[in-house]
PDB file of N, CA and C in Angstrom:
ATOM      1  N   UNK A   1       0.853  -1.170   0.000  1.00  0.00           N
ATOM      2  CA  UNK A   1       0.000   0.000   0.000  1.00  0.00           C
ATOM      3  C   UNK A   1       0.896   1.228   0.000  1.00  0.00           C
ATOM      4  N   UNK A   2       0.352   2.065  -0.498  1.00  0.00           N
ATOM      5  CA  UNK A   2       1.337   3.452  -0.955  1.00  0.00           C
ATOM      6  C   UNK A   2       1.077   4.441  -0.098  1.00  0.00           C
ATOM      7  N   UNK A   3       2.287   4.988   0.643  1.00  0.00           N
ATOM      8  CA  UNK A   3       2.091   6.295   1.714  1.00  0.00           C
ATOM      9  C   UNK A   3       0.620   7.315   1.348  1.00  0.00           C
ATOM     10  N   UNK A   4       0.549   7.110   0.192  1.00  0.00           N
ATOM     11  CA  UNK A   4      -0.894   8.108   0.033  1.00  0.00           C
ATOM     12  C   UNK A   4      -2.231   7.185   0.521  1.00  0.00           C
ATOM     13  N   UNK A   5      -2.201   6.115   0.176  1.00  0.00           N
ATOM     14  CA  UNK A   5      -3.939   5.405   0.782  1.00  0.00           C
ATOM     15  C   UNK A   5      -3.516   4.914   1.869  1.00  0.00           C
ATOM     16  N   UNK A   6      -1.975   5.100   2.359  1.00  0.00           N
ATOM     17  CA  UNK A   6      -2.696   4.368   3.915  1.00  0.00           C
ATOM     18  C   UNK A   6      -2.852   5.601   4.995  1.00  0.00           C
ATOM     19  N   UNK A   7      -2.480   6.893   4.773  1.00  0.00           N
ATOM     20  CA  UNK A   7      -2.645   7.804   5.273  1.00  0.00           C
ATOM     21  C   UNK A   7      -4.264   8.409   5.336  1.00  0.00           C
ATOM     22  N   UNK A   8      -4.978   8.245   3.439  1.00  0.00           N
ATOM     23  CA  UNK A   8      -6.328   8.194   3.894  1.00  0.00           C
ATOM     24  C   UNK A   8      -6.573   7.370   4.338  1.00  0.00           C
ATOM     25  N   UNK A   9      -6.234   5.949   4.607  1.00  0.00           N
ATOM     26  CA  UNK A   9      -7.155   5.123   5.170  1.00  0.00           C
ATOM     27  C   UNK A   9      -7.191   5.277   6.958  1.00  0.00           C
ATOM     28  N   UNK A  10      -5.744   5.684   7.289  1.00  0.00           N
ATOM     29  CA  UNK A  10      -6.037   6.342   8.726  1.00  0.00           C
ATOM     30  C   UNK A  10      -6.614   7.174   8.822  1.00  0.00           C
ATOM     31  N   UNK A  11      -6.838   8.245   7.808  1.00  0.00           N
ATOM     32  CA  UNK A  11      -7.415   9.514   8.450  1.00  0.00           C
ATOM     33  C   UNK A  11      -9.162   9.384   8.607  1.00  0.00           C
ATOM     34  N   UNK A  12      -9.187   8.251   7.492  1.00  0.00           N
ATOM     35  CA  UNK A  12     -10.662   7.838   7.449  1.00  0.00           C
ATOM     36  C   UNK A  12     -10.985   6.865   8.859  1.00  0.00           C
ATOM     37  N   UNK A  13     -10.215   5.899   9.267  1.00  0.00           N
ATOM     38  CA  UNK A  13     -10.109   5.435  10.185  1.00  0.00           C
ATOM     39  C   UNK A  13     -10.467   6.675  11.649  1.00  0.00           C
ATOM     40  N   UNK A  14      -9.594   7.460  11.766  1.00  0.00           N
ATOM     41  CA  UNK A  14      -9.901   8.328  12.799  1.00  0.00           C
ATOM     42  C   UNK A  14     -11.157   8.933  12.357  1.00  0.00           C
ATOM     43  N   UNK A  15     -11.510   9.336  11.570  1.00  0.00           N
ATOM     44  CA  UNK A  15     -12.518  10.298  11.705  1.00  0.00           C
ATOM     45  C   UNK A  15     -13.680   9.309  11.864  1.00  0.00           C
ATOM     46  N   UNK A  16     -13.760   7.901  11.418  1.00  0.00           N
ATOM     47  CA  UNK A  16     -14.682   7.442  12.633  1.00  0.00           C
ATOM     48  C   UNK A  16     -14.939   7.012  13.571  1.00  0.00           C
ATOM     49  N   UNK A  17     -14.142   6.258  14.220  1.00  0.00           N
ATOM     50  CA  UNK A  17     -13.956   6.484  15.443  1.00  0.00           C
ATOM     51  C   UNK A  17     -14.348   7.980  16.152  1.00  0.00           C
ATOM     52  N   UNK A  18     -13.652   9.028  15.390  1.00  0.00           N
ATOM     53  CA  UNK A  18     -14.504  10.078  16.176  1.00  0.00           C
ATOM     54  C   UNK A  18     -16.146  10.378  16.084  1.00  0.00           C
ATOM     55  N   UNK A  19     -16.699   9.788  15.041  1.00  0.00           N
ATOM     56  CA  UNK A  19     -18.143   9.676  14.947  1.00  0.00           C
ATOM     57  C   UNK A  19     -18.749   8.549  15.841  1.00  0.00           C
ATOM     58  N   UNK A  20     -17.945   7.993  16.658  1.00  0.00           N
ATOM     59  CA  UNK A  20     -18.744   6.775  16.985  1.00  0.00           C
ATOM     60  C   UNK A  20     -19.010   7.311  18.807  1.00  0.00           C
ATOM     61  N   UNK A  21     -19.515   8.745  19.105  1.00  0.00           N
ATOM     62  CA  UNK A  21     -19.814   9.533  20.021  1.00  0.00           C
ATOM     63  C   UNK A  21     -21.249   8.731  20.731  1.00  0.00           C
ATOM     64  N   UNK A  22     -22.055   8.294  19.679  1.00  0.00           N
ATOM     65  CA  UNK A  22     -23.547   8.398  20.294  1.00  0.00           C
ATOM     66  C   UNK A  22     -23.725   6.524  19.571  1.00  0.00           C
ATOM     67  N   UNK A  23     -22.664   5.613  19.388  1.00  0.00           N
ATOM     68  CA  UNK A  23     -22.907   3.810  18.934  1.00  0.00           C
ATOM     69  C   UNK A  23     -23.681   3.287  20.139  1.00  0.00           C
ATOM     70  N   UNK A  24     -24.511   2.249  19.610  1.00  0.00           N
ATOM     71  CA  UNK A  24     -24.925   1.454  20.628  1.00  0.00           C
ATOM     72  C   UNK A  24     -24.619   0.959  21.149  1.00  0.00           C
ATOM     73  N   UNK A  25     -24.720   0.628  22.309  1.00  0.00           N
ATOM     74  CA  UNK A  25     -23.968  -0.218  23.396  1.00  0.00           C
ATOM     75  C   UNK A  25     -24.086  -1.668  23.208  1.00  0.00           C
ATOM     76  N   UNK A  26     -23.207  -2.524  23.123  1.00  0.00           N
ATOM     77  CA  UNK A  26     -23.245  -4.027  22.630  1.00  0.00           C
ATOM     78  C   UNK A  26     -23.579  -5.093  24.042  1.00  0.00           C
ATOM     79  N   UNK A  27     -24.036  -5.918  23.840  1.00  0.00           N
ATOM     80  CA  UNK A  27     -24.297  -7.128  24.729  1.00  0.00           C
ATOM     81  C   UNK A  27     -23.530  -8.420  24.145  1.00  0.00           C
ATOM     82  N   UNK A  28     -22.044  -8.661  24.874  1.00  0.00           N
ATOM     83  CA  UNK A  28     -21.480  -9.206  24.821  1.00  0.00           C
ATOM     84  C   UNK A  28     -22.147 -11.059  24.591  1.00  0.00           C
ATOM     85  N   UNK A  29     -23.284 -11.486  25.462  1.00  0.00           N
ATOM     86  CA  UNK A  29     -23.616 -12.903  24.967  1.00  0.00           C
ATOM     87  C   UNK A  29     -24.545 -12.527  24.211  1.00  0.00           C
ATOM     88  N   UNK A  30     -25.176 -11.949  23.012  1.00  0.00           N
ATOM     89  CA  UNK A  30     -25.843 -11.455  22.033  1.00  0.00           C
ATOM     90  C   UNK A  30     -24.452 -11.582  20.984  1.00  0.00           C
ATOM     91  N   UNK A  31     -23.586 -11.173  21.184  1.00  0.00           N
ATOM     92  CA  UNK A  31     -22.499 -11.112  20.052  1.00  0.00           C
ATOM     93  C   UNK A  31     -21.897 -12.182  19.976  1.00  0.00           C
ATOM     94  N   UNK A  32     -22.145 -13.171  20.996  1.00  0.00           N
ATOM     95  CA  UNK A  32     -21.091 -14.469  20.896  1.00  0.00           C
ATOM     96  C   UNK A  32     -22.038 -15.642  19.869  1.00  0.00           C
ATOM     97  N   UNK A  33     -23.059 -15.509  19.927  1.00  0.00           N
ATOM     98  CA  UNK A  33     -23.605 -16.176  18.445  1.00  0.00           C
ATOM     99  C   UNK A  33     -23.060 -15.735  17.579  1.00  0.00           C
ATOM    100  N   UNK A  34     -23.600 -14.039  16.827  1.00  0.00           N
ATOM    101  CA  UNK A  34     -23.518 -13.191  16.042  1.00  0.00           C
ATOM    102  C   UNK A  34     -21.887 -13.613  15.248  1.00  0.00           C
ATOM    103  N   UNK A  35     -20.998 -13.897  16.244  1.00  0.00           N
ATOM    104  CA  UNK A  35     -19.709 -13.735  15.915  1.00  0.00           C
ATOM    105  C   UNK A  35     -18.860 -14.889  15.524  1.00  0.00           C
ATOM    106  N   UNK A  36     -19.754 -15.551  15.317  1.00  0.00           N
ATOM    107  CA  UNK A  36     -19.524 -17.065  14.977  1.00  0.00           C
ATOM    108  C   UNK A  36     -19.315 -16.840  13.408  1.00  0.00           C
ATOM    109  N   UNK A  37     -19.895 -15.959  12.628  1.00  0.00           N
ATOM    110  CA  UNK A  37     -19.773 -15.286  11.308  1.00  0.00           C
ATOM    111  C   UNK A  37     -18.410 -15.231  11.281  1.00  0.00           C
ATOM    112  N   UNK A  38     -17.026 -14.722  12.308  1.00  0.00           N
ATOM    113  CA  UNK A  38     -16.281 -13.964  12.056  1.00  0.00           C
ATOM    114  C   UNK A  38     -15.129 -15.230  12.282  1.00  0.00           C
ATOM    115  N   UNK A  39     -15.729 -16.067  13.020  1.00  0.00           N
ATOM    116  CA  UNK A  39     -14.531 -16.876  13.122  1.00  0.00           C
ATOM    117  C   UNK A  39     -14.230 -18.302  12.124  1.00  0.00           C
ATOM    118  N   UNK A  40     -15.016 -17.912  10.846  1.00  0.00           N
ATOM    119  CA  UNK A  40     -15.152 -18.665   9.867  1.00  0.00           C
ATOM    120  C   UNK A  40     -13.202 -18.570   9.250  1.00  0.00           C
ATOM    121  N   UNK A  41     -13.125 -17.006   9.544  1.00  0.00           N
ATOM    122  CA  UNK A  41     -11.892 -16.636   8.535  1.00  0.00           C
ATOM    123  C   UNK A  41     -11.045 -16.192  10.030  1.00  0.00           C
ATOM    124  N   UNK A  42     -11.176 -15.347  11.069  1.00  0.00           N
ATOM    125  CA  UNK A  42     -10.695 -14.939  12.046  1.00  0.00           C
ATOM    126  C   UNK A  42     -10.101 -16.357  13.402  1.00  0.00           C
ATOM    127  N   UNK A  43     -10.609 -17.256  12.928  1.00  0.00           N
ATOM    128  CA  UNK A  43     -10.532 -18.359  13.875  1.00  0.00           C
ATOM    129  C   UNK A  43      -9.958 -19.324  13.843  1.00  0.00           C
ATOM    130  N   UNK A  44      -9.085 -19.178  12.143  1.00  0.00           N
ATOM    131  CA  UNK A  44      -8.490 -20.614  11.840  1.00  0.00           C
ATOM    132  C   UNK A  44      -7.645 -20.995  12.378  1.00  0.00           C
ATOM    133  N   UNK A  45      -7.674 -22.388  13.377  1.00  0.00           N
ATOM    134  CA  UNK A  45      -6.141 -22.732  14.345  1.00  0.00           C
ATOM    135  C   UNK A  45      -5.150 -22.657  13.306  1.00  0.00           C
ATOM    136  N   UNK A  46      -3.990 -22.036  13.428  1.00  0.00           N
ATOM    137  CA  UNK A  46      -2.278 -22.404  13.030  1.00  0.00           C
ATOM    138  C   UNK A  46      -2.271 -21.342  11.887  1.00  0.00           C
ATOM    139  N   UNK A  47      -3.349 -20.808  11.791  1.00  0.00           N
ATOM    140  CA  UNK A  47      -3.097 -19.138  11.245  1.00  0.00           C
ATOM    141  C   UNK A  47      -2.276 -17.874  11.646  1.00  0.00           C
ATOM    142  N   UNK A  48      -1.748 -17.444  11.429  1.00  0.00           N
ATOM    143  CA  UNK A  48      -0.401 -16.392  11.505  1.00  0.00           C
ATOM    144  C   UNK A  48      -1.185 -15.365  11.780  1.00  0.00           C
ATOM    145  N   UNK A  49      -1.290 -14.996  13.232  1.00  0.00           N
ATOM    146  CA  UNK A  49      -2.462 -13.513  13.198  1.00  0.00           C
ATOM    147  C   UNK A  49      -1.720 -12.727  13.773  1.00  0.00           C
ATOM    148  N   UNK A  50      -0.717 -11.865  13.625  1.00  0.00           N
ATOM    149  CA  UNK A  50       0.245 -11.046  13.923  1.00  0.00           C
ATOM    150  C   UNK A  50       0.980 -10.514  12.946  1.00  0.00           C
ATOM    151  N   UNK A  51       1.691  -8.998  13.509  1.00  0.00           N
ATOM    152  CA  UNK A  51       2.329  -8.188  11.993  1.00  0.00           C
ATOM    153  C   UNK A  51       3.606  -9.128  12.476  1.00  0.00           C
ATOM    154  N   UNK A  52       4.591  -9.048  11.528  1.00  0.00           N
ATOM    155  CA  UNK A  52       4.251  -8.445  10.116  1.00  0.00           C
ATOM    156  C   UNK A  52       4.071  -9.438   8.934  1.00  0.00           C
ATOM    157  N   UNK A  53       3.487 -10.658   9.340  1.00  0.00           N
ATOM    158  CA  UNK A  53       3.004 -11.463   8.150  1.00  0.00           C
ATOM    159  C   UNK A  53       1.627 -12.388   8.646  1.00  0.00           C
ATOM    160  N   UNK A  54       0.999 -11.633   8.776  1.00  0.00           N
ATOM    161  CA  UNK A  54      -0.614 -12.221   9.136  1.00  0.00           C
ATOM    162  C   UNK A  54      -1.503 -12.679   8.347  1.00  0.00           C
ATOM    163  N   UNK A  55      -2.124 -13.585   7.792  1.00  0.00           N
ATOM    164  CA  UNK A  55      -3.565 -14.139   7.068  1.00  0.00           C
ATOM    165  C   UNK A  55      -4.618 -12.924   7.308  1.00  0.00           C
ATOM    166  N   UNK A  56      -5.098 -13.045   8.703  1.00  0.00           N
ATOM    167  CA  UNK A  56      -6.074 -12.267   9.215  1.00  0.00           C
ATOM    168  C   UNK A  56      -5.717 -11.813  10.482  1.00  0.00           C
ATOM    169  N   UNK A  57      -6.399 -10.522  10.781  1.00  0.00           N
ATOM    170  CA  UNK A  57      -6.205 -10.143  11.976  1.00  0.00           C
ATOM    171  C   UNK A  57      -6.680 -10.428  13.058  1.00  0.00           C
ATOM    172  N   UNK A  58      -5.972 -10.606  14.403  1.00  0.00           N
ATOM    173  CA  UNK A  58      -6.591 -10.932  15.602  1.00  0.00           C
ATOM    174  C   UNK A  58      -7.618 -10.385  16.236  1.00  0.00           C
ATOM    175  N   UNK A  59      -8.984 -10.444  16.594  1.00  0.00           N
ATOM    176  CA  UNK A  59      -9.779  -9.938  17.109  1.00  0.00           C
ATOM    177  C   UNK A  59     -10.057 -10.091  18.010  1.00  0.00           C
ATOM    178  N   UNK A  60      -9.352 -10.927  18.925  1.00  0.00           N
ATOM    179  CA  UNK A  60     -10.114 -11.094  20.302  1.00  0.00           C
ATOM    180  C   UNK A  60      -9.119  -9.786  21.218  1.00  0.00           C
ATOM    181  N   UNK A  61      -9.961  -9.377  22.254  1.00  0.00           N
ATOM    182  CA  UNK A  61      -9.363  -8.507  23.058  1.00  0.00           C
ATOM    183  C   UNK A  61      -8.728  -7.023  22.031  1.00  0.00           C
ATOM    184  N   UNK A  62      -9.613  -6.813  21.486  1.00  0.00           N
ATOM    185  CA  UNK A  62      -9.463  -5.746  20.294  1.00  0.00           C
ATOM    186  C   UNK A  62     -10.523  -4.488  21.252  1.00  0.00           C
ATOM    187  N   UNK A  63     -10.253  -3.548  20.827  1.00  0.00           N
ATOM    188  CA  UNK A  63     -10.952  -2.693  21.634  1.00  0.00           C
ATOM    189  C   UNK A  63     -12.456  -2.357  20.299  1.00  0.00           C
ATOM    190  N   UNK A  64     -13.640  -2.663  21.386  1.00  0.00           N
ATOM    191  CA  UNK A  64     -14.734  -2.255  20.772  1.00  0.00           C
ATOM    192  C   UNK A  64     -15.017  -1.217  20.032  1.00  0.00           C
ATOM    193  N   UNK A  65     -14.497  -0.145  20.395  1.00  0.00           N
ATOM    194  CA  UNK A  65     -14.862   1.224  19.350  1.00  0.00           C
ATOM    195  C   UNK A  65     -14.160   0.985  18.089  1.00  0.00           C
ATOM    196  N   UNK A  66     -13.405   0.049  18.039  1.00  0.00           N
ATOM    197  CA  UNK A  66     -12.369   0.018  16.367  1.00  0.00           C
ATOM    198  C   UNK A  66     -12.883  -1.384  15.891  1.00  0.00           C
ATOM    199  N   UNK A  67     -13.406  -2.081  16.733  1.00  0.00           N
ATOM    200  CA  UNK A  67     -14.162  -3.004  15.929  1.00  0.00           C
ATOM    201  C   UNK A  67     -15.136  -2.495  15.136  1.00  0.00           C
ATOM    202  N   UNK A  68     -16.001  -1.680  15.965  1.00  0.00           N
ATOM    203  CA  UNK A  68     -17.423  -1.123  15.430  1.00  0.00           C
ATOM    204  C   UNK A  68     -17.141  -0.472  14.268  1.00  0.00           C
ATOM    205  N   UNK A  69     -16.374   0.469  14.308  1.00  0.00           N
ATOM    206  CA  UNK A  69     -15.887   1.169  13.293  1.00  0.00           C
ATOM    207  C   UNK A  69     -15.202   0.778  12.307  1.00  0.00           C
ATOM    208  N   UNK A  70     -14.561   0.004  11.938  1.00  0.00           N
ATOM    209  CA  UNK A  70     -14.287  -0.895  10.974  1.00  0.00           C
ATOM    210  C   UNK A  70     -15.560  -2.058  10.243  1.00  0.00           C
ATOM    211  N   UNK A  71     -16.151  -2.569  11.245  1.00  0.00           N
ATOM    212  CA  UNK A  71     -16.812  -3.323  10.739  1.00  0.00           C
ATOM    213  C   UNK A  71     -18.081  -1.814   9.425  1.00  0.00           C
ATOM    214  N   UNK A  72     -18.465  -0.844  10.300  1.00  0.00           N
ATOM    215  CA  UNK A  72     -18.859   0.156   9.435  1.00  0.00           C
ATOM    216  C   UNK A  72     -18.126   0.915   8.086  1.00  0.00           C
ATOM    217  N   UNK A  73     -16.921   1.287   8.501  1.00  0.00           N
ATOM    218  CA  UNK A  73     -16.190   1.121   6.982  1.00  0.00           C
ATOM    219  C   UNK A  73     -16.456   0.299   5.878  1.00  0.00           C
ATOM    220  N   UNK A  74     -16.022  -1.095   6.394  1.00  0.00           N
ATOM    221  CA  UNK A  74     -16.219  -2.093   5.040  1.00  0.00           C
ATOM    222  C   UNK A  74     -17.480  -2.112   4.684  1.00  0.00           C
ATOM    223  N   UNK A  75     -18.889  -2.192   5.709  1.00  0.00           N
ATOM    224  CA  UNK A  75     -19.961  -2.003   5.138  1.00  0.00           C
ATOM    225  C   UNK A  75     -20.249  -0.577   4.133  1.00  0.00           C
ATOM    226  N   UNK A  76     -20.029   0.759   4.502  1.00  0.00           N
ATOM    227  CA  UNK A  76     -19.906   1.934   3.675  1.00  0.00           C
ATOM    228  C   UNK A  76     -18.951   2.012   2.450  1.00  0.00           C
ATOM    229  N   UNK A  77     -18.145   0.718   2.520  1.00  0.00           N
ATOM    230  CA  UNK A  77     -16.662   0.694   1.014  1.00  0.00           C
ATOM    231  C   UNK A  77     -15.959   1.494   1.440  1.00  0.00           C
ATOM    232  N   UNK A  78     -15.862   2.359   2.423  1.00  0.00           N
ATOM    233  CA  UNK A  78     -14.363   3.221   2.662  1.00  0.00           C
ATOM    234  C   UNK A  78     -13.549   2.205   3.235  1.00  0.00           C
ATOM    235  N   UNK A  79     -13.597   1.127   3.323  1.00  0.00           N
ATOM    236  CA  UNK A  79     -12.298   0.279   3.513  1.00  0.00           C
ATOM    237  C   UNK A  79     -12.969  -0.899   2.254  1.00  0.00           C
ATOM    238  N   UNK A  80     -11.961  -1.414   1.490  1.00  0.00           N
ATOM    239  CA  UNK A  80     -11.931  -2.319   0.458  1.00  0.00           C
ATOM    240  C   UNK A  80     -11.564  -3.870   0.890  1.00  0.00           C
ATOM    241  N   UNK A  81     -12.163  -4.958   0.889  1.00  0.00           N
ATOM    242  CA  UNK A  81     -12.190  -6.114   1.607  1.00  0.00           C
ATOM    243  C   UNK A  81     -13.212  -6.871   0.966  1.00  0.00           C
ATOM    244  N   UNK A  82     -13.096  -7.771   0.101  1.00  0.00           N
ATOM    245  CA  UNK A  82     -14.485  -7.922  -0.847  1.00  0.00           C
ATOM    246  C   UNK A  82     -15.374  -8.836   0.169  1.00  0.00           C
ATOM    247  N   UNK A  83     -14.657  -9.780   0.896  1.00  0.00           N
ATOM    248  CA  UNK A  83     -15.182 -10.599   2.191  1.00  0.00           C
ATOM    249  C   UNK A  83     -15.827  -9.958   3.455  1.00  0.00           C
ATOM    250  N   UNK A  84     -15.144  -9.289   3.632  1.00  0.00           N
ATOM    251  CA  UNK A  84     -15.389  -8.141   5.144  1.00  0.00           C
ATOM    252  C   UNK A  84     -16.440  -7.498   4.595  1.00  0.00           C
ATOM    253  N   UNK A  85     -16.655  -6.855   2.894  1.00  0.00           N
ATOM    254  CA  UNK A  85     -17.673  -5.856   2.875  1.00  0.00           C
ATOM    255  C   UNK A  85     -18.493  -6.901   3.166  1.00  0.00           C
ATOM    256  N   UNK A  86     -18.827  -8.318   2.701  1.00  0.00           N
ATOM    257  CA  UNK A  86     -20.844  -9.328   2.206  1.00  0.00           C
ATOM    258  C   UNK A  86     -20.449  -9.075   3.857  1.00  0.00           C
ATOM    259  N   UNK A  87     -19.607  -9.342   4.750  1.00  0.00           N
ATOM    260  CA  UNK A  87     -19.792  -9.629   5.526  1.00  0.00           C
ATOM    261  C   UNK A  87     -20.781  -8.835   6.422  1.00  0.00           C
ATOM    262  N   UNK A  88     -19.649  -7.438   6.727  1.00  0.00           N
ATOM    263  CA  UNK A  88     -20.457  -6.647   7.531  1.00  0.00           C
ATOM    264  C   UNK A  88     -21.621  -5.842   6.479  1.00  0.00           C
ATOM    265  N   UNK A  89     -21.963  -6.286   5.527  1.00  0.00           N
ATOM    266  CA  UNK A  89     -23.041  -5.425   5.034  1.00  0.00           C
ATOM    267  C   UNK A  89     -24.462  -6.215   5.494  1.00  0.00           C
ATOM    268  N   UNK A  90     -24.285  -7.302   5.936  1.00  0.00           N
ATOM    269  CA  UNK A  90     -25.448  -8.022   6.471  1.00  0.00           C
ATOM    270  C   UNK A  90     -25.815  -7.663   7.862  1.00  0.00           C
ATOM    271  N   UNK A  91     -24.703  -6.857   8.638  1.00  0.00           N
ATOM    272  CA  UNK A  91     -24.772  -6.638  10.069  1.00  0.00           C
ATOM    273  C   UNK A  91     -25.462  -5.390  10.245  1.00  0.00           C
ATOM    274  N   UNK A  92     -26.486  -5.121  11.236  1.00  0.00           N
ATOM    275  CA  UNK A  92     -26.610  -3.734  11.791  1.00  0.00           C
ATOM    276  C   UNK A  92     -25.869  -3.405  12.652  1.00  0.00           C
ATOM    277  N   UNK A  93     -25.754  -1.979  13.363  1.00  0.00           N
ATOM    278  CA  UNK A  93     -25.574  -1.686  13.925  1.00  0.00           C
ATOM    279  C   UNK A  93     -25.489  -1.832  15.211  1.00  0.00           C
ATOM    280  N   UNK A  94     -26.680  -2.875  15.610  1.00  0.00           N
ATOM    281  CA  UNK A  94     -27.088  -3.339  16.940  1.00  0.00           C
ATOM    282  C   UNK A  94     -26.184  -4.626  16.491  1.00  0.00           C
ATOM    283  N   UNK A  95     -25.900  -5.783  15.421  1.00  0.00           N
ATOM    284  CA  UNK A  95     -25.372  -6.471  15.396  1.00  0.00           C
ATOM    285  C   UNK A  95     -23.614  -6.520  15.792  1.00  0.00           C
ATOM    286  N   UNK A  96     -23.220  -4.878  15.221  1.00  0.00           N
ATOM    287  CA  UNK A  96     -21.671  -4.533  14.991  1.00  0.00           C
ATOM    288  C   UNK A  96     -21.155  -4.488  16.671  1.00  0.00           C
ATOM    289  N   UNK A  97     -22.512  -3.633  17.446  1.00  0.00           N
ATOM    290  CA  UNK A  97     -21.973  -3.286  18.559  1.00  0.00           C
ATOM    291  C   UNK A  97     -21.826  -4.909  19.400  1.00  0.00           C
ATOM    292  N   UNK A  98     -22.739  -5.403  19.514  1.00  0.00           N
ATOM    293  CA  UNK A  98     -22.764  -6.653  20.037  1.00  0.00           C
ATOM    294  C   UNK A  98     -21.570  -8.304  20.031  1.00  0.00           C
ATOM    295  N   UNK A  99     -20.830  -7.352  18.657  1.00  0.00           N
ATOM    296  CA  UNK A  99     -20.204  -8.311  18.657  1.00  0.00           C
ATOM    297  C   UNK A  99     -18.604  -8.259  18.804  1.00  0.00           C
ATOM    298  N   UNK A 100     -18.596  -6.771  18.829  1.00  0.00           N
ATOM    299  CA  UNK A 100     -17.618  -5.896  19.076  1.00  0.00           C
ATOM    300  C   UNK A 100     -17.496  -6.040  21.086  1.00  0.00           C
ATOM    301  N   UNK A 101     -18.628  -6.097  21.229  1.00  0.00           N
ATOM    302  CA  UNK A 101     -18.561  -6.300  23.185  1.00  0.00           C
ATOM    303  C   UNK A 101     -17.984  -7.710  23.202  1.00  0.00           C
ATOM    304  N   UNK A 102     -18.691  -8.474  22.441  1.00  0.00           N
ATOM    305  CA  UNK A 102     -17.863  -9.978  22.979  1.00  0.00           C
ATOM    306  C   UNK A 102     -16.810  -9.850  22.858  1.00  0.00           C
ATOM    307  N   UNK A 103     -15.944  -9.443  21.288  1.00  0.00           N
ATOM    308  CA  UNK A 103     -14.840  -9.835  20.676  1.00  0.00           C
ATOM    309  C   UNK A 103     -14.116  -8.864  22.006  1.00  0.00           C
ATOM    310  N   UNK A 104     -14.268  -7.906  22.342  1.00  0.00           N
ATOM    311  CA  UNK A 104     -13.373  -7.180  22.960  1.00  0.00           C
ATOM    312  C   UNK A 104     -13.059  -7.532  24.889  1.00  0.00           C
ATOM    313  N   UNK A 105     -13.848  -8.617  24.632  1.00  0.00           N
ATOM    314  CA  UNK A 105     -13.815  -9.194  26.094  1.00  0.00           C
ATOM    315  C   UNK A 105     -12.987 -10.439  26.228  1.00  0.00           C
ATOM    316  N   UNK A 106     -12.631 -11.032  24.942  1.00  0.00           N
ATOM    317  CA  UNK A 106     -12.280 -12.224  24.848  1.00  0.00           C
ATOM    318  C   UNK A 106     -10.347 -11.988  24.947  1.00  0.00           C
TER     319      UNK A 106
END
């Protein structure tokens, strides 16, 4: 990735996170179904989930506000992920937060 898109992609990154002022509050055993979606690709034993040569990224114990917010990116296409978008484009909001409480507890 080239110093120019990963700089928008942080800056896009921050600026939601700073929108995520008034997100719903997640219910952590509500998200532990929900999130069974995620560990199709996020869950594979003997997968490399660490920089700097990772498959996928680690999500457990991830902090909820950057879950939420990511999972909203890929649904909006400001982040590019052809998997992550079907994914989170099926999720609401009440789904993102919910599963963002589990993942971030784990």
């Amino acid at each position: 990735m080239g110093k120019k898109k990963f700089f928008i992609s942080m800056g896009a990154g921050v600026f939601l996170l700073a929108s995520l002022t008034a997100h719903a509050e997640g219910d952590p055993e509500a998200g532990r179904k929900k999130a069974e979606l995620c560990a199709g690709c996020h869950g594979i034993s003997g997968w490399r989930n660490a920089y700097p040569a990772y498959a996928v990224p680690k999500l457990g114990g991830q902090h909820a506000a950057y879950l939420v917010s990511a999972l909203k990116a890929y649904k909006s296409g400001a982040r590019n992920h052809p998997p992550m978008q079907g994914s989170a484009d099926s999720l609401s909001e009440q789904d993102m937060a919910d599963i963002a409480a589990f993942l971030s507890a784990q």
